[in-house]
Protein backbone atom coordinates (compact mmCIF):
# COMPACT_ATOMS: atom_id res chain seq x y z
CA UNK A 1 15.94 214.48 116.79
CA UNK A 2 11.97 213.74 116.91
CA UNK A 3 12.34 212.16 113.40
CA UNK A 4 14.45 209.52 115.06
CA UNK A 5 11.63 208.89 117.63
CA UNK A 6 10.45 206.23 116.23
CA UNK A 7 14.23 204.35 115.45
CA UNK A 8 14.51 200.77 117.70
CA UNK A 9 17.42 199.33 119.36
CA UNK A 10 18.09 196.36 121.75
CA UNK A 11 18.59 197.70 124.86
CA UNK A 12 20.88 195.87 127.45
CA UNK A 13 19.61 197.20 130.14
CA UNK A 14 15.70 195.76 129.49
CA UNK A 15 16.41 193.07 127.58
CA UNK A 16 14.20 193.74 124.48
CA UNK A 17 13.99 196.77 121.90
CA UNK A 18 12.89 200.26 122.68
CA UNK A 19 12.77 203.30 120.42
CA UNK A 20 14.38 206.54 120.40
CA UNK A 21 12.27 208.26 122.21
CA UNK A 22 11.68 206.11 124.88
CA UNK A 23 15.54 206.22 125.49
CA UNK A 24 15.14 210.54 125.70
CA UNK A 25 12.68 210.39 127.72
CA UNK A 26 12.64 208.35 130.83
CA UNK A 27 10.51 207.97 133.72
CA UNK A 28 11.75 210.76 135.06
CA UNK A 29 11.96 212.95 131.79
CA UNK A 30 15.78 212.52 131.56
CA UNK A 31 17.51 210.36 128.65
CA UNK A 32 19.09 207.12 129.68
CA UNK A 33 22.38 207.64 130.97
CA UNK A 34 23.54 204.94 128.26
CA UNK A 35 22.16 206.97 125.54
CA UNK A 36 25.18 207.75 124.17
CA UNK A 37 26.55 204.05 124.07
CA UNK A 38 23.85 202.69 122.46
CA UNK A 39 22.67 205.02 120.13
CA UNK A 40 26.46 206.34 118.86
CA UNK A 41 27.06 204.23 115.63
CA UNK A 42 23.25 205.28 114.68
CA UNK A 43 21.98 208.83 115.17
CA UNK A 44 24.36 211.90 115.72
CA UNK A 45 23.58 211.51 119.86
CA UNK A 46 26.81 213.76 120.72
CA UNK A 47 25.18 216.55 118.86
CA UNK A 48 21.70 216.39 120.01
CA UNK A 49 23.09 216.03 123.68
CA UNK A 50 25.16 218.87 123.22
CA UNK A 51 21.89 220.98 121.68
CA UNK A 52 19.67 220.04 124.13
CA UNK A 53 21.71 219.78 127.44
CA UNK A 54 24.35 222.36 129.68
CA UNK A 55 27.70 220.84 130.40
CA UNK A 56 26.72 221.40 134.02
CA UNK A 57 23.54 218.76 132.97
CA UNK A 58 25.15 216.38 131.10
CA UNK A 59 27.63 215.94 134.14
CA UNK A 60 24.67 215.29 136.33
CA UNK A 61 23.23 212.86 134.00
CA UNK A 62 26.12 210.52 132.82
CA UNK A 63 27.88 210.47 136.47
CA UNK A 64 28.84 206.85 137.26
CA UNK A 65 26.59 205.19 139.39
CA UNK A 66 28.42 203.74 142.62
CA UNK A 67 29.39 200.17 142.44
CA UNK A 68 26.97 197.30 143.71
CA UNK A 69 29.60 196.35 145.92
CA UNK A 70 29.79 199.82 147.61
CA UNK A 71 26.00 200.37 147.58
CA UNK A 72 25.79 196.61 149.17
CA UNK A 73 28.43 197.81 151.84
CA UNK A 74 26.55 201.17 153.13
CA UNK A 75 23.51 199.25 153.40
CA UNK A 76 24.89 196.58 155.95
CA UNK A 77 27.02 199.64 157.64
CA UNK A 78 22.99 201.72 157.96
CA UNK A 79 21.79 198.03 159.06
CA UNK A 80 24.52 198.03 161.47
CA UNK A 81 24.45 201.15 163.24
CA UNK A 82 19.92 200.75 163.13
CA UNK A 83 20.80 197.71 165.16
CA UNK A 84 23.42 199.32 167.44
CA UNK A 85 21.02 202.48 168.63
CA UNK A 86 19.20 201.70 171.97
């Protein structure tokens, strides 16, 4: 998959056009959990995820984040309770 490294898409998530590699690789040394989406229709990305990653992995990396609305909800309940401790 290196020789796709250098192969740019628009990315949704940033607003502008990063390549392949950056989308493999990020900050954290983990590929984009939207890898798949956006790179489907132009490399063979089931395959190299497959190759490269356990089922036990991929799991880990593609879970759903929670919703803003539920994120946005804990916060104001861990607000709540900071406020309600003596």
């Amino acid at each position: 998959m290196k020789r796709y490294d250098e192969e740019d898409i628009y990315c949704r998530m940033l607003g502008h056009a990063v390549n392949f590699q950056y989308c493999r690789t990020t900050a954290d040394g983990s590929p984009c959990r939207k890898i798949m989406d956006c790179w489907f229709e132009r490399l063979p990305i089931e395959a190299y995820m497959k190759e490269h990653f356990s089922p036990d992995q991929l799991k880990i990396l593609f879970k759903q984040p929670e919703s803003k609305v539920t994120s946005i909800l804990d916060l104001i309940e861990k607000a709540r309770k900071r406020t309600d401790e003596p």
